[in-house]
Protein backbone atom coordinates (compact mmCIF):
# COMPACT_ATOMS: atom_id res chain seq x y z
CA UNK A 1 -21.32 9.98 -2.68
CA UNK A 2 -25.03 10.57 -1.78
CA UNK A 3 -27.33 8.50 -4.19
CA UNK A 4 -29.13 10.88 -6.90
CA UNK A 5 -32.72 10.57 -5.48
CA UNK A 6 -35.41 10.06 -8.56
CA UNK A 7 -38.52 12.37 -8.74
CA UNK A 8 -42.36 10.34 -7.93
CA UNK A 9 -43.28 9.25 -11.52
CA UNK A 10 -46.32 11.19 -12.52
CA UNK A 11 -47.23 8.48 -14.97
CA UNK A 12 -46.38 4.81 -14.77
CA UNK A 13 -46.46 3.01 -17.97
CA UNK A 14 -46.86 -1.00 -18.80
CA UNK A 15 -46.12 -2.46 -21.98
CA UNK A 16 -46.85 -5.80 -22.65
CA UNK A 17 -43.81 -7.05 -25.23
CA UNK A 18 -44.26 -10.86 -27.13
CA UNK A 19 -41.77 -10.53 -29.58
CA UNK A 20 -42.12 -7.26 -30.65
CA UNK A 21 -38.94 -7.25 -32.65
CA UNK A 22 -36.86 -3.15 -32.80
CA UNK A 23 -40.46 -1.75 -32.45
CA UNK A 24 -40.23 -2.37 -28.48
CA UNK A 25 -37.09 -0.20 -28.07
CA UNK A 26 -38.55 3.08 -29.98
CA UNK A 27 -41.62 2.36 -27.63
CA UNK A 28 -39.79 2.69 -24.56
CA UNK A 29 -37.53 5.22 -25.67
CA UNK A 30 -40.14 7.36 -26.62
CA UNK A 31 -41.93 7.14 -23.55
CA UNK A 32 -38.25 7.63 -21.50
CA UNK A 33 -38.36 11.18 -23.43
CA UNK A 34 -41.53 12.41 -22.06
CA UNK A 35 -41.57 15.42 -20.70
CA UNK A 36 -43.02 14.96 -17.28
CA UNK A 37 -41.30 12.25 -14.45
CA UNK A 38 -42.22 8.40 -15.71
CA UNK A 39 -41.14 4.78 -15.27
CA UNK A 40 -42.15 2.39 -17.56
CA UNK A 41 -42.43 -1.57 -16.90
CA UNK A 42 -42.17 -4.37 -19.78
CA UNK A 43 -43.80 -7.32 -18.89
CA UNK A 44 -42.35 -10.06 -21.41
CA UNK A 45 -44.52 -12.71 -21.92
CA UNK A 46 -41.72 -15.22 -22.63
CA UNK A 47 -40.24 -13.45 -26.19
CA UNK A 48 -37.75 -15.17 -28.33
CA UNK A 49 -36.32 -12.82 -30.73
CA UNK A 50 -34.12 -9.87 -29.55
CA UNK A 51 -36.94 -7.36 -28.43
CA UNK A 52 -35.40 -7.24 -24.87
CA UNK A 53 -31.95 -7.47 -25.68
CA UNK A 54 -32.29 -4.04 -27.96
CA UNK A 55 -34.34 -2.45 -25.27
CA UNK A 56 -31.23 -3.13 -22.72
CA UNK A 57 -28.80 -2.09 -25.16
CA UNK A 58 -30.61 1.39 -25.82
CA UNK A 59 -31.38 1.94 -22.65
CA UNK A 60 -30.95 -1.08 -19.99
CA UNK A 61 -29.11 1.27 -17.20
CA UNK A 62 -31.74 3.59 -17.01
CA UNK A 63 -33.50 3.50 -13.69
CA UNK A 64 -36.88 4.60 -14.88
CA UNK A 65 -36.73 1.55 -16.67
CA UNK A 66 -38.05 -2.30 -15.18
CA UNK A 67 -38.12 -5.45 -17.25
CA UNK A 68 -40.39 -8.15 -15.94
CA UNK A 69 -39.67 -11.83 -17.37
CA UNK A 70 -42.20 -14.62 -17.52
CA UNK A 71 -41.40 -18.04 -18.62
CA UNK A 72 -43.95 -18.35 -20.91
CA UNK A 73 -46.22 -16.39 -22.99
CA UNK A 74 -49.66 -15.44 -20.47
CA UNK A 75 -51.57 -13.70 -22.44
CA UNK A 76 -52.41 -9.80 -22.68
CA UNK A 77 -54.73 -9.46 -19.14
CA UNK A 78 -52.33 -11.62 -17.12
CA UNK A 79 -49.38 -9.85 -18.17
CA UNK A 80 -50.48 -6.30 -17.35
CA UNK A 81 -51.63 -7.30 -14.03
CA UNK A 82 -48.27 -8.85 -13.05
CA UNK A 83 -47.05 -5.41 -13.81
CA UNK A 84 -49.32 -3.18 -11.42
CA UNK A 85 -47.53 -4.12 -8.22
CA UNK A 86 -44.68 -2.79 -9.40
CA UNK A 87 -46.01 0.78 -10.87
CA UNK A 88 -46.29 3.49 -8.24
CA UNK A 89 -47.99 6.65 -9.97
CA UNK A 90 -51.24 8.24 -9.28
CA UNK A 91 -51.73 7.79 -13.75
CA UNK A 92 -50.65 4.68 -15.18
CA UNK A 93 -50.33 4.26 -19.48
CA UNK A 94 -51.18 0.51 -20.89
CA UNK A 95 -49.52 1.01 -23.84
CA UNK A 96 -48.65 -1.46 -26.10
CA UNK A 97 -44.87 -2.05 -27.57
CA UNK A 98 -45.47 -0.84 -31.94
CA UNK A 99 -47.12 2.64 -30.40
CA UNK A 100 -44.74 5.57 -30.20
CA UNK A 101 -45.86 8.66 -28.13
CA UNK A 102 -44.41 11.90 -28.38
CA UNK A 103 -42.68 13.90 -25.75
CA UNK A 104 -45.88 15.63 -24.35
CA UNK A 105 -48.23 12.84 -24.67
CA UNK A 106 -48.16 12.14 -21.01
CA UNK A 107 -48.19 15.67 -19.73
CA UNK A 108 -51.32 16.42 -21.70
CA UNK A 109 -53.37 13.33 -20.94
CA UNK A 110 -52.64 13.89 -17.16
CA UNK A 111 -53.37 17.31 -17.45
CA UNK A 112 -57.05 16.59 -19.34
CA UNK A 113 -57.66 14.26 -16.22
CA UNK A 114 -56.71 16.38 -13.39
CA UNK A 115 -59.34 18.46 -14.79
CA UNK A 116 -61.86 15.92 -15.20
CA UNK A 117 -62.35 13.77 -11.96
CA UNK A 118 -65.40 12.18 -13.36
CA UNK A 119 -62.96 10.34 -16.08
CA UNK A 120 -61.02 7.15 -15.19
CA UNK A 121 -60.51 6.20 -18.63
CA UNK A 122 -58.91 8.95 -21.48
CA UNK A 123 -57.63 7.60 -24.87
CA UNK A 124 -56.58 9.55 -27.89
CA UNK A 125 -56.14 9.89 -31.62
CA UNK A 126 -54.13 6.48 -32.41
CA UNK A 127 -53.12 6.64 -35.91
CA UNK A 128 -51.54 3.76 -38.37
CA UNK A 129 -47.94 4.69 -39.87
CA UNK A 130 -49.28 6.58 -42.56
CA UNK A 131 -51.37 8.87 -40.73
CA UNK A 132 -55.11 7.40 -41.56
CA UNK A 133 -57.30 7.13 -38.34
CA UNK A 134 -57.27 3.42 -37.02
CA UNK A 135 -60.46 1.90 -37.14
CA UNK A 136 -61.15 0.72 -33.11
CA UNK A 137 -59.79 4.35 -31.82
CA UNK A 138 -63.06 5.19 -31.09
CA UNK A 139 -65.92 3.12 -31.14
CA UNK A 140 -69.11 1.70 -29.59
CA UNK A 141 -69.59 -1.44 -27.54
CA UNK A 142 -69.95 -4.38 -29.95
CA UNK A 143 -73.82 -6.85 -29.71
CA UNK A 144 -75.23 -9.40 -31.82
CA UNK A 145 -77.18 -6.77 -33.15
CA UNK A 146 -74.50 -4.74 -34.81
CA UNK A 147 -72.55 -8.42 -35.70
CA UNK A 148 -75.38 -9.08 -37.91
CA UNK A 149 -75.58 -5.74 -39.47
CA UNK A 150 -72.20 -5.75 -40.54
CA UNK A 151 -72.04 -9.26 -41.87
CA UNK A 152 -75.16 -8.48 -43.66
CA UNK A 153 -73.80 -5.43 -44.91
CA UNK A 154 -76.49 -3.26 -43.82
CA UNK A 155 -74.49 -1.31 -41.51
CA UNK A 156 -73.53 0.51 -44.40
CA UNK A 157 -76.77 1.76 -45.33
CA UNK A 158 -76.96 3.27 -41.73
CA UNK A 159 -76.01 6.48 -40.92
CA UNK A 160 -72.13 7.20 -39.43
CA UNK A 161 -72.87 7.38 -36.24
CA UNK A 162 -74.52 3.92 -35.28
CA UNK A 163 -72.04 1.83 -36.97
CA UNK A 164 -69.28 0.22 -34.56
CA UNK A 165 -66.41 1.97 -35.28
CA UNK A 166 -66.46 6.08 -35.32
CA UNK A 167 -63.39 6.69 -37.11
CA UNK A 168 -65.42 7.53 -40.76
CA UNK A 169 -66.94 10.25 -38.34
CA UNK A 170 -65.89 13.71 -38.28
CA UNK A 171 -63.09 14.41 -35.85
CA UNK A 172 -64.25 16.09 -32.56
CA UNK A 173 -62.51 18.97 -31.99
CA UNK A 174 -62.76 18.86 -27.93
CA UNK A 175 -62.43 15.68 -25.99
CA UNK A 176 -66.09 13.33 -25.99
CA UNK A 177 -66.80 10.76 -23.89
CA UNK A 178 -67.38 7.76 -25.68
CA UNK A 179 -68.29 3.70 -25.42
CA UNK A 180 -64.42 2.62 -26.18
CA UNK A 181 -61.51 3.55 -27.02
CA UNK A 182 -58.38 1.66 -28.31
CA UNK A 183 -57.00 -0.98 -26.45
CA UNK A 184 -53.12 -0.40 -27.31
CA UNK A 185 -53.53 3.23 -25.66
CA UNK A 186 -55.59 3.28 -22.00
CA UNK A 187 -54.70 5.97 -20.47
CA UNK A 188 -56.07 5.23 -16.36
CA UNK A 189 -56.67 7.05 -13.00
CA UNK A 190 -55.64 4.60 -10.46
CA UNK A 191 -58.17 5.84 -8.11
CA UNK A 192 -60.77 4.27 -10.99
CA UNK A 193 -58.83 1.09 -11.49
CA UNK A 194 -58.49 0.53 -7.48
CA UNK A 195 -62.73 0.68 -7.86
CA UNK A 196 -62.78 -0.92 -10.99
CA UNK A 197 -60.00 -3.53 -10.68
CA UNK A 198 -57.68 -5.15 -13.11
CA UNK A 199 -57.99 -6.81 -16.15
CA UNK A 200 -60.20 -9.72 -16.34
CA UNK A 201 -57.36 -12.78 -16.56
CA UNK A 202 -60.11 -14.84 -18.61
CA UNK A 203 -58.83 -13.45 -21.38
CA UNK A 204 -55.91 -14.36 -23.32
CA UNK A 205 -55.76 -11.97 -26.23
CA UNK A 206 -58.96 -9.66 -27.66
CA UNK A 207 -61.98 -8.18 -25.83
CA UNK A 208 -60.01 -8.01 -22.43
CA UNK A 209 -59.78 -4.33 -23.37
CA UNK A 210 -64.14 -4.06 -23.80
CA UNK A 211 -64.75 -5.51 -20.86
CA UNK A 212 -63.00 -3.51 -18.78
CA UNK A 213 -64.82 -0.42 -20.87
CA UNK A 214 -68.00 -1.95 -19.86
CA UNK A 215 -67.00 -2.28 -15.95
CA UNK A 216 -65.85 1.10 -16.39
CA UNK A 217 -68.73 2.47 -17.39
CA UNK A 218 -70.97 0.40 -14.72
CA UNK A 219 -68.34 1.79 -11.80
CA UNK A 220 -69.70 5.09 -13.20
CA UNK A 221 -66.45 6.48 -14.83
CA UNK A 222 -66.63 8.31 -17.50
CA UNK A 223 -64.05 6.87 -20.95
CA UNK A 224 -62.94 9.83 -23.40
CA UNK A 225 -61.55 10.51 -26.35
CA UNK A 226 -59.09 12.92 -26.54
CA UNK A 227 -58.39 13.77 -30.15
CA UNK A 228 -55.97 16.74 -30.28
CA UNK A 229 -53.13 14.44 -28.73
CA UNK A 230 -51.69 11.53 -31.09
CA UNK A 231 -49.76 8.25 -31.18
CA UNK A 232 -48.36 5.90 -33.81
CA UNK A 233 -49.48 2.27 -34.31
CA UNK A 234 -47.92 -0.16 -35.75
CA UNK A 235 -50.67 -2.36 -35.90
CA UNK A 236 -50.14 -6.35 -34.76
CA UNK A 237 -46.33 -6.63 -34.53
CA UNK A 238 -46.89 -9.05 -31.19
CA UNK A 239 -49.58 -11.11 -33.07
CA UNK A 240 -48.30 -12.38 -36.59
CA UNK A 241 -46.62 -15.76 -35.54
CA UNK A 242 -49.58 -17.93 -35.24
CA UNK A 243 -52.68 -16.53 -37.44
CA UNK A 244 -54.81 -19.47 -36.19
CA UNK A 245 -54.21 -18.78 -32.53
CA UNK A 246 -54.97 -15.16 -32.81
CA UNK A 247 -58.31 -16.41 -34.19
CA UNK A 248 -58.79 -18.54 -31.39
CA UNK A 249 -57.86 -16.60 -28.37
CA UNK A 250 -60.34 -13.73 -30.64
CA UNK A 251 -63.25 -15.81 -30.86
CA UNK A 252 -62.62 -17.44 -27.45
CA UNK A 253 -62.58 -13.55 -26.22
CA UNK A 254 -65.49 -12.97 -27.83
CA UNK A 255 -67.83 -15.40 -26.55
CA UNK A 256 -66.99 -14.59 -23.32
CA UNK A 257 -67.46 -11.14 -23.58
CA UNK A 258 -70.91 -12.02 -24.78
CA UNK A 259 -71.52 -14.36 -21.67
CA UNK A 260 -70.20 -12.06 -19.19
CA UNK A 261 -72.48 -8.99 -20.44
CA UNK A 262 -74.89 -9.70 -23.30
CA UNK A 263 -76.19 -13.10 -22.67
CA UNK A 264 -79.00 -12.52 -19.91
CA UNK A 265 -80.30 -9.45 -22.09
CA UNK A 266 -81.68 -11.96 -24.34
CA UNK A 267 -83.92 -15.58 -24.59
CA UNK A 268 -81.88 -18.21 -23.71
CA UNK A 269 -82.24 -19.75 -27.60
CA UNK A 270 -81.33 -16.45 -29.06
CA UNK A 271 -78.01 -16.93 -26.96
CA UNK A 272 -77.26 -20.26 -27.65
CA UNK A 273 -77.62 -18.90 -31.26
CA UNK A 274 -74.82 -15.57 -30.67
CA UNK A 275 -72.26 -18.47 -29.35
CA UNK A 276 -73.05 -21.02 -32.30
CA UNK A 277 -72.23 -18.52 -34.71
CA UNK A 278 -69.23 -16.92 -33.00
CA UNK A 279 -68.27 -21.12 -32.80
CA UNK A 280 -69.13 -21.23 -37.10
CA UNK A 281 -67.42 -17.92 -37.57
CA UNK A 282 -64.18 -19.38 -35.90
CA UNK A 283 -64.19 -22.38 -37.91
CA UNK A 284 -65.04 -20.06 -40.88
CA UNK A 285 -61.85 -18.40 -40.06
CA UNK A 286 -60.01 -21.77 -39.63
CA UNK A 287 -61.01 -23.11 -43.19
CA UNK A 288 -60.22 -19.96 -44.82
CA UNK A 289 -56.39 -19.89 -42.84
CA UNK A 290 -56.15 -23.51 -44.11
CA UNK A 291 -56.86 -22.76 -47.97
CA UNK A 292 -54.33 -19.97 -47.86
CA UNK A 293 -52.01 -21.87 -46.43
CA UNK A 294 -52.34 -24.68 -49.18
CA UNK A 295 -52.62 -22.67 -51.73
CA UNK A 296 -48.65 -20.70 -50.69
């Protein structure tokens, strides 16, 4: 009997699973039921609950289907760049493992980039379980500048549409380009990544996802918005073991984000200032984990 030969993938989709419990299963599911040709590759960054042993069960002899191991737990970046080798479409998905897509997701998002060339980034309308907007869908790039205005408060005295986050702004009703998008739904041409390049492996968990926006954006592609097409979130099922090391790896993200980009914008005091208070703000953080803890 002549082997069944499988069609190209149109889309190739990574998922990045630490421990993601049942959620990773409807993930991959979901994306198996798309209605154009995909494979989808999990790249497990060492889990140790039964995340991969329900994905196999539901659907562990389906070809489309790759599971990638690691020993250990490598952090966001490093994990979706093991992954690449393996994915062969012209469109890949980083999706991560508590978002479910629906059966056209794909076909539309490919569709809104074959007809715009000049995008290599397209996200869309990621919404929390209960339907609200999530905040980082669409937003700008974060500075010092907007830091301070929203620990002061005085972002809210601005108008909508210079705060950080868009998602109190009216929804488009066409796709927009925009700053960023949401970093559990990147939608990417390959031709842009192959330009671009991966992930920056500097990264552990948090800003890996602006930074590549920003090299994006210098590469001269274009990042939209796509708001007529939507996903769920479930919001942080891969991050609620260790609170504390979130922080970290957030804050550790952060100031490098702010090295790699913002720092030579400004006086050299001025920057030593932005990385003190990032270093304050973790320890903040820290103190106020602590307290809660003693206080259970």
């Amino acid at each position: 009997m002549m082997p069944v030969e499988r069609e190209p993938p149109a889309v190739s989709v990574i998922v990045v699973n630490y421990n993601a419990g049942p959620l990773l299963a409807e993930c991959v599911t979901a994306v198996l039921a798309s209605s154009v040709a995909v494979e989808i590759i999990v790249s497990d960054n060492g889990s140790v609950d039964d995340s991969l042993e329900r994905v196999r069960s539901a659907c562990g002899q389906d070809p489309r289907l790759t599971i990638l191991e690691h020993c250990a737990n490598l952090g966001f970046a490093k994990a979706n760049n093991r992954a690449l080798p393996l994915a062969c479409a012209d469109y890949l998905l980083f999706l991560n493992p508590d978002c479910l897509i629906a059966p056209d997701t794909l076909a539309r998002l490919a569709g809104f980039l074959d007809r715009r060339p000049d995008v290599g980034m397209a996200g869309c309308l990621v919404l929390d379980p209960d339907g609200a907007e999530q905040v980082a869908c669409r937003r700008a790039i974060p500075d010092p500048w907007i830091a301070l205005k929203r620990f002061t408060g005085l972002d809210r005295l601005q108008a909508r549409g210079s705060r950080l986050n868009l998602h109190d702004q009216p929804l488009p009703i066409e796709p927009v380009e925009v700053a960023a998008i949401s970093g559990s739904f990147m939608f990417v041409r390959r031709q842009a990544l192959d330009a671009v390049g991966p992930l920056d492996e500097g990264y552990f968990l948090h800003c890996e996802d602006l930074d590549w926006f920003v090299r994006f954006h210098q590469a001269g592609w274009k990042i939209a918005f796509v708001p007529d097409v939507r996903v769920i979130h479930h919001k942080g099922a891969c991050s609620t073991g260790d609170p504390l090391a979130v922080e970290r790896h957030k804050h550790h993200g952060m100031e490098r984000f702010f090295r790699k980009f913002q720092a030579g914008r400004y006086p050299r005091l001025f920057s030593l200032l932005v990385i003190l208070g990032i270093r304050l703000h973790f320890f903040g953080v820290k103190w106020s984990l602590a307290v809660r803890r003693f206080r259970k």
